[in-house]
N, C-alpha and C. Protein backbone atom coordinates (compact mmCIF):
# COMPACT_ATOMS: atom_id res chain seq x y z
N UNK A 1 0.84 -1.17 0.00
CA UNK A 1 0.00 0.00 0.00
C UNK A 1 0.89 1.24 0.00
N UNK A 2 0.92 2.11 -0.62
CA UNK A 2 1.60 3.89 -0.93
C UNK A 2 0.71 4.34 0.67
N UNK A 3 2.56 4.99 0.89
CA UNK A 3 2.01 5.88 2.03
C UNK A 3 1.29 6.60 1.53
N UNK A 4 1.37 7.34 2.64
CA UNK A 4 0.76 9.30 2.02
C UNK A 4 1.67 10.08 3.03
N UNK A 5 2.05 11.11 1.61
CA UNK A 5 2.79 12.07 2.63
C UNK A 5 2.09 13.39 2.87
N UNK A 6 1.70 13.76 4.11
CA UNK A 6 1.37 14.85 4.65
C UNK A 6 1.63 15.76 4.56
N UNK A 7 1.17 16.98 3.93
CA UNK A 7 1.57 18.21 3.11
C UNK A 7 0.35 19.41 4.04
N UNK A 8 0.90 19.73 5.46
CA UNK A 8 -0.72 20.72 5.91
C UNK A 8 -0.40 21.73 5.00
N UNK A 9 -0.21 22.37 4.24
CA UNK A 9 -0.77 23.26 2.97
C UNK A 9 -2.23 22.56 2.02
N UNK A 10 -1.94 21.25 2.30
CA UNK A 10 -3.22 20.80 1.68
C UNK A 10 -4.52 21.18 2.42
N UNK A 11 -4.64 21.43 3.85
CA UNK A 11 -5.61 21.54 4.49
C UNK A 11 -6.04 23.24 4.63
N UNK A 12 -5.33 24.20 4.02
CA UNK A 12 -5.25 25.34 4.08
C UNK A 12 -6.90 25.70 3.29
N UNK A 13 -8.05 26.26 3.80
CA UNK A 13 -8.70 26.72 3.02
C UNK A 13 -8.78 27.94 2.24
N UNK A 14 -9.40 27.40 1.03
CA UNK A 14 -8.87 28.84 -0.41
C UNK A 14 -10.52 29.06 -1.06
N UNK A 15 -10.18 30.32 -1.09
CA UNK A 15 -11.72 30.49 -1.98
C UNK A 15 -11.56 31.08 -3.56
N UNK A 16 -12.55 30.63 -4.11
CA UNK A 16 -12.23 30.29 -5.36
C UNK A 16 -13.60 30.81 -6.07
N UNK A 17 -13.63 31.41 -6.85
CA UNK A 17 -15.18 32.08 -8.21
C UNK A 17 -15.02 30.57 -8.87
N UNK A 18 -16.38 30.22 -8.84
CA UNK A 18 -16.66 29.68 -10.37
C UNK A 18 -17.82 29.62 -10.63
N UNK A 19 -18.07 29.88 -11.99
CA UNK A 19 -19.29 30.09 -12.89
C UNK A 19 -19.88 28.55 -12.78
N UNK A 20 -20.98 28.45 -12.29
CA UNK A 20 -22.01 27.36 -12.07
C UNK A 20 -23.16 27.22 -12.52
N UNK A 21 -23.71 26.55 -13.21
CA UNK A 21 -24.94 26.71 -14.80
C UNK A 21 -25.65 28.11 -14.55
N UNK A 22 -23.87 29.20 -14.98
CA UNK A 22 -24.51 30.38 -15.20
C UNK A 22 -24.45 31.51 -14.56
N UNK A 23 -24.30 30.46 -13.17
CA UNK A 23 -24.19 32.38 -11.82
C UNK A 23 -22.76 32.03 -11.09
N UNK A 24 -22.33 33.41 -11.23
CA UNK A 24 -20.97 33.47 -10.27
C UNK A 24 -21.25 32.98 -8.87
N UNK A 25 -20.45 32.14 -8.49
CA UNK A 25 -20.20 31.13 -7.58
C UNK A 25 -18.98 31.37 -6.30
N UNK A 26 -18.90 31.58 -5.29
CA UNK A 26 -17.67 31.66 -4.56
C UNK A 26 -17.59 30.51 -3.71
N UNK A 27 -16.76 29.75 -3.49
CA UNK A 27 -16.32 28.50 -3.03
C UNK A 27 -15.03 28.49 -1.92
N UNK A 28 -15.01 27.63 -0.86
CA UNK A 28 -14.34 28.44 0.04
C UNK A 28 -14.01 26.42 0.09
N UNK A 29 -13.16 26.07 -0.41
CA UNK A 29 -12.29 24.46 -0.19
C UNK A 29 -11.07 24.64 0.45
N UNK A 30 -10.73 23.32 1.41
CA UNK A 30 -9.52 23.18 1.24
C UNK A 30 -8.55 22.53 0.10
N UNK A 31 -7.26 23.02 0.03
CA UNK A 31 -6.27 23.00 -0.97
C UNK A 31 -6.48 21.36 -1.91
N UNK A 32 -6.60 20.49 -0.74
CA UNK A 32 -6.44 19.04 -1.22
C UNK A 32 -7.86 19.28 -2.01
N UNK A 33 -9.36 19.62 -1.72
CA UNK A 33 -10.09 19.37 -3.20
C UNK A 33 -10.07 20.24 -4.68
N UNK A 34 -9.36 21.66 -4.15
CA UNK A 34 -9.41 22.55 -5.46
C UNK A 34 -8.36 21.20 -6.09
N UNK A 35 -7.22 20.71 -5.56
CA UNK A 35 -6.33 19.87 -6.61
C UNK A 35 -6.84 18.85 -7.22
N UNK A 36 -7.90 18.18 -6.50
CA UNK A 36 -9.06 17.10 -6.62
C UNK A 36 -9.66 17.70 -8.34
N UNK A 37 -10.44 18.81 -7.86
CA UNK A 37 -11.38 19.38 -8.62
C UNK A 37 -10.82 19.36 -9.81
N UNK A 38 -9.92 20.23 -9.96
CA UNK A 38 -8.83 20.42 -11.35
C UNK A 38 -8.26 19.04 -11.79
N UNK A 39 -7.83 18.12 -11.43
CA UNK A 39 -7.50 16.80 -11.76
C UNK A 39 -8.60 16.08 -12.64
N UNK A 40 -9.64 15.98 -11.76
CA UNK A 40 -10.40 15.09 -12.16
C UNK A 40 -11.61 15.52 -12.94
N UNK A 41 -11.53 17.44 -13.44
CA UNK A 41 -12.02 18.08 -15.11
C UNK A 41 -11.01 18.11 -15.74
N UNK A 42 -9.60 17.83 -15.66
CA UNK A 42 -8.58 17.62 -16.55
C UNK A 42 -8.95 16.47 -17.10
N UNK A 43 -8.87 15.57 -16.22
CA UNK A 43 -9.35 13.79 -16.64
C UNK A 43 -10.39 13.37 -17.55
N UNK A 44 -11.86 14.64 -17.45
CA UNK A 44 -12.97 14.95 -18.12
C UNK A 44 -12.46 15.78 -19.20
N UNK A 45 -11.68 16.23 -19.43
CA UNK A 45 -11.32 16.97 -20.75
C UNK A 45 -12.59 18.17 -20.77
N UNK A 46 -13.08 19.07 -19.29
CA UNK A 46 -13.83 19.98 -19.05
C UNK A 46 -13.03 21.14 -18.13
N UNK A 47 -13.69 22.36 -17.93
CA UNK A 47 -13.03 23.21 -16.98
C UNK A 47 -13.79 22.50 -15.45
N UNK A 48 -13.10 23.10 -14.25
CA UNK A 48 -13.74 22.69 -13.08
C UNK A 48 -15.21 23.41 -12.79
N UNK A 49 -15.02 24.47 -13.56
CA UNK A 49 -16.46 25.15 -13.23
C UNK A 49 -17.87 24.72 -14.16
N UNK A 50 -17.42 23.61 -15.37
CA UNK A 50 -18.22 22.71 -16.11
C UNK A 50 -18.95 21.55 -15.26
N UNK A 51 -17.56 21.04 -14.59
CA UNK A 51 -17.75 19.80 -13.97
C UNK A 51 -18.33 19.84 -12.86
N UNK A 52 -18.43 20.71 -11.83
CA UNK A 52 -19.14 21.53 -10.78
C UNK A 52 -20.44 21.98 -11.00
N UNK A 53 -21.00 22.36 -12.44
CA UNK A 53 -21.79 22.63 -12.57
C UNK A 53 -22.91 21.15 -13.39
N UNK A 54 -21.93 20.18 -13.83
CA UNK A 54 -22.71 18.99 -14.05
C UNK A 54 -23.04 18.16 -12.65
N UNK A 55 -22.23 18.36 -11.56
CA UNK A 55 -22.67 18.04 -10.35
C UNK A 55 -23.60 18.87 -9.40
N UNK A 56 -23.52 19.75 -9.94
CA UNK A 56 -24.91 20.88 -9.38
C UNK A 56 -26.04 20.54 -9.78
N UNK A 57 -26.33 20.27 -11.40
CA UNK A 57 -27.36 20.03 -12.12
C UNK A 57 -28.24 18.56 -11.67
N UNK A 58 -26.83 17.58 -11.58
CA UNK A 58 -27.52 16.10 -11.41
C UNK A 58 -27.99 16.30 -9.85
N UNK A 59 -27.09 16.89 -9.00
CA UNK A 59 -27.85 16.96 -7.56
C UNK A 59 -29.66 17.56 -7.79
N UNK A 60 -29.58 18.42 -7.90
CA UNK A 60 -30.86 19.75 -8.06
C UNK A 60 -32.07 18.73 -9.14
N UNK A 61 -31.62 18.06 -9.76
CA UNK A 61 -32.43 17.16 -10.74
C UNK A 61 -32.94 15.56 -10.06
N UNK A 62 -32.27 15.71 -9.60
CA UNK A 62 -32.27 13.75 -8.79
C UNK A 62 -32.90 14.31 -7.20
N UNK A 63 -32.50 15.11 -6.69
CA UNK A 63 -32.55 15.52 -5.33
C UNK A 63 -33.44 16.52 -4.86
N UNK A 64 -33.55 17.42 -5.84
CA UNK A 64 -33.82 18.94 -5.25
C UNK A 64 -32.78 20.29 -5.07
N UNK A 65 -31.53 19.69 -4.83
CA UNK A 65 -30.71 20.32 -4.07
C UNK A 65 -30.53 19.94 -2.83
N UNK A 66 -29.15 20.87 -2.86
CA UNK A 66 -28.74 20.29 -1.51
C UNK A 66 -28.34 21.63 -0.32
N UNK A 67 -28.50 22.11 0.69
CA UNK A 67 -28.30 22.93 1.16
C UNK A 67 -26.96 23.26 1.30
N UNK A 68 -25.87 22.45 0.90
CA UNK A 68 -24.78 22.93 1.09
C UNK A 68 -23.82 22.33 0.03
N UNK A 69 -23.84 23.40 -1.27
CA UNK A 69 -23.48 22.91 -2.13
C UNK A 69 -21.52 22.34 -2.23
N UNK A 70 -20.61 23.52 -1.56
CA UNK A 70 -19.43 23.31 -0.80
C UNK A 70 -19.20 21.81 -0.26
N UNK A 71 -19.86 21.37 0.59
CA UNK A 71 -20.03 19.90 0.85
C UNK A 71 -20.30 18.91 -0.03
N UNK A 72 -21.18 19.01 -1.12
CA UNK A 72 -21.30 18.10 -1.91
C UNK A 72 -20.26 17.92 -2.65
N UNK A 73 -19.36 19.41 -3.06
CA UNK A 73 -18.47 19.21 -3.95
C UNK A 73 -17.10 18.29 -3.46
N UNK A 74 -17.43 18.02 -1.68
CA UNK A 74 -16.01 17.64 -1.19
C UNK A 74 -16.55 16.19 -1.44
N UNK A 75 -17.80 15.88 -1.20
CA UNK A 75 -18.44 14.65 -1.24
C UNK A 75 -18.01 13.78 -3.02
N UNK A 76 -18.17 14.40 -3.49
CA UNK A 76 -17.87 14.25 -4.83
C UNK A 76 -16.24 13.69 -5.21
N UNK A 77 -15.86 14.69 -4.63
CA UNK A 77 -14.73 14.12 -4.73
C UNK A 77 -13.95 12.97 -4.35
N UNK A 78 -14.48 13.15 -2.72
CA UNK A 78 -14.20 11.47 -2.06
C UNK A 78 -14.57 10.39 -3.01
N UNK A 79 -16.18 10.31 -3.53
CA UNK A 79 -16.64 9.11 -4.21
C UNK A 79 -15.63 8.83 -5.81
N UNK A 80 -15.75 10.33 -6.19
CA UNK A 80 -14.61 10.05 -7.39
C UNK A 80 -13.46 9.07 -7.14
N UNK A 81 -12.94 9.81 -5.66
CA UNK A 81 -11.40 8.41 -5.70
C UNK A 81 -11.53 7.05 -5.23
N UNK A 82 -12.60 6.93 -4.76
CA UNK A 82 -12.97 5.40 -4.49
C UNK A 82 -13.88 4.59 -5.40
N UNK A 83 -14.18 5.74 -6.01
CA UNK A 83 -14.89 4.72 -7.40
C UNK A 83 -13.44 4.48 -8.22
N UNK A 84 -12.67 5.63 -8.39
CA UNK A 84 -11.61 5.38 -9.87
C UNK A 84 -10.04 4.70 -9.26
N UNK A 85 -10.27 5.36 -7.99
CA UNK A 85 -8.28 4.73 -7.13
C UNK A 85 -8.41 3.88 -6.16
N UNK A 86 -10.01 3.43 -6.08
CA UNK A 86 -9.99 2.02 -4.90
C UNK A 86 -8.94 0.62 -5.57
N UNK A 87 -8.48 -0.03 -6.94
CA UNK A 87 -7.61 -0.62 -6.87
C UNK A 87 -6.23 -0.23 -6.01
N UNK A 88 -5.49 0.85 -5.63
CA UNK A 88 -4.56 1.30 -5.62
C UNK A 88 -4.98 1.58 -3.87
N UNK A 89 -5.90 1.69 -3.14
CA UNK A 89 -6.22 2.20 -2.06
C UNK A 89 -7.42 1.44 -1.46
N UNK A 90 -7.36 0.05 -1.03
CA UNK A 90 -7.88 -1.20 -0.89
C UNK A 90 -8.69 -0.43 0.31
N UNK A 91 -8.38 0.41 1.62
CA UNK A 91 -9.57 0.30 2.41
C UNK A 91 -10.45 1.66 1.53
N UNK A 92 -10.28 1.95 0.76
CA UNK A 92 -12.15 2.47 -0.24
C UNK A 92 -12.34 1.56 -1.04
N UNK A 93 -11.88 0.77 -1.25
CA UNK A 93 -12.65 -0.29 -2.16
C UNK A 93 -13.22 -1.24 -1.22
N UNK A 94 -13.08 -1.26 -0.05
CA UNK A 94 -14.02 -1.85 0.91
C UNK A 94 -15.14 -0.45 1.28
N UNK A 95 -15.02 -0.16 1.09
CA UNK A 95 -15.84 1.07 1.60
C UNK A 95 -16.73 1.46 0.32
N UNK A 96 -16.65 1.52 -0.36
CA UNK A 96 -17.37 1.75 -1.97
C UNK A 96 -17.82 0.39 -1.60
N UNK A 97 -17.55 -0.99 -1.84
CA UNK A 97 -18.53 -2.50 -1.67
C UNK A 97 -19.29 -2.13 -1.23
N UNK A 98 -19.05 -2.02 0.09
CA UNK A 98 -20.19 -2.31 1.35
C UNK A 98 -21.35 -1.06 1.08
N UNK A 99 -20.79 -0.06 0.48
CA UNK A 99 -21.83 1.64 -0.35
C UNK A 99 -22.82 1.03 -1.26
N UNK A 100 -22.27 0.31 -2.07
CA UNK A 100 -22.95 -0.12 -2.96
C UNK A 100 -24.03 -0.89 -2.91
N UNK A 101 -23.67 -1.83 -1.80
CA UNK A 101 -25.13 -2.71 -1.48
C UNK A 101 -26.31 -1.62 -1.39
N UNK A 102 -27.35 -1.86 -2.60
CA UNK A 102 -28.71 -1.22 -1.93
C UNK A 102 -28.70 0.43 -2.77
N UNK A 103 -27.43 1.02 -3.12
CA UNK A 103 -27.27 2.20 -3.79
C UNK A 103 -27.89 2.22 -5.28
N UNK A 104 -28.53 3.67 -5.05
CA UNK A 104 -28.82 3.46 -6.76
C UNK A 104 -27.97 5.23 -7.08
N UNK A 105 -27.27 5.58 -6.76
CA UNK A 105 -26.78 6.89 -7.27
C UNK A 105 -25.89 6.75 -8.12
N UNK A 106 -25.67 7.23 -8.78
CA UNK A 106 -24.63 7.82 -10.19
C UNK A 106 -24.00 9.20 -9.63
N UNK A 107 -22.77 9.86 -10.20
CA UNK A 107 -22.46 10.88 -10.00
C UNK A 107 -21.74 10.52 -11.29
């Protein structure tokens, strides 16, 4: 198993504009998801404020919304790496299994 090396600059919170289907957006993350965010609309071949806003849309459409959109986006991210880096990081791929029983969500 890959350590992890501990970087507290990652935990530093940063606020950040982004355009979200449409309205200026201010976002207040720590460091480790803006790098999340940007990675994984690089990976989408989208900007982060596309991909943020396709996770705004499917929440608000499936859900209603969510009162705290900041949270979902950290939420998002977690499920991203245990859906795509649970080979590489075995306790979320126990953790995504045991999610899955009974789940019907998509992101």
């Amino acid at each position: 198993m890959k350590s992890c090396q501990f970087d507290i600059n990652l935990s530093v919170p940063r606020m950040r504009s982004l355009r979200v289907n449409g309205m200026s957006s201010c976002f207040r993350l720590e460091e480790i998801y803006w790098r999340l965010l940007d990675e994984i609309a690089a990976r989408a071949g989208v900007s982060v404020s596309t991909l943020v806003s396709s996770w705004a849309r499917y929440v608000d459409l499936r859900y209603g919304g969510v009162p705290n959109l900041s949270s979902f986006i950290r939420i998002c991210c977690l499920v991203h790496l245990c859906e795509h880096e649970s080979d590489s990081l075995p306790l979320l791929s126990g953790l995504m299994s045991a999610d899955k029983q009974g789940s019907d969500r998509t992101y």
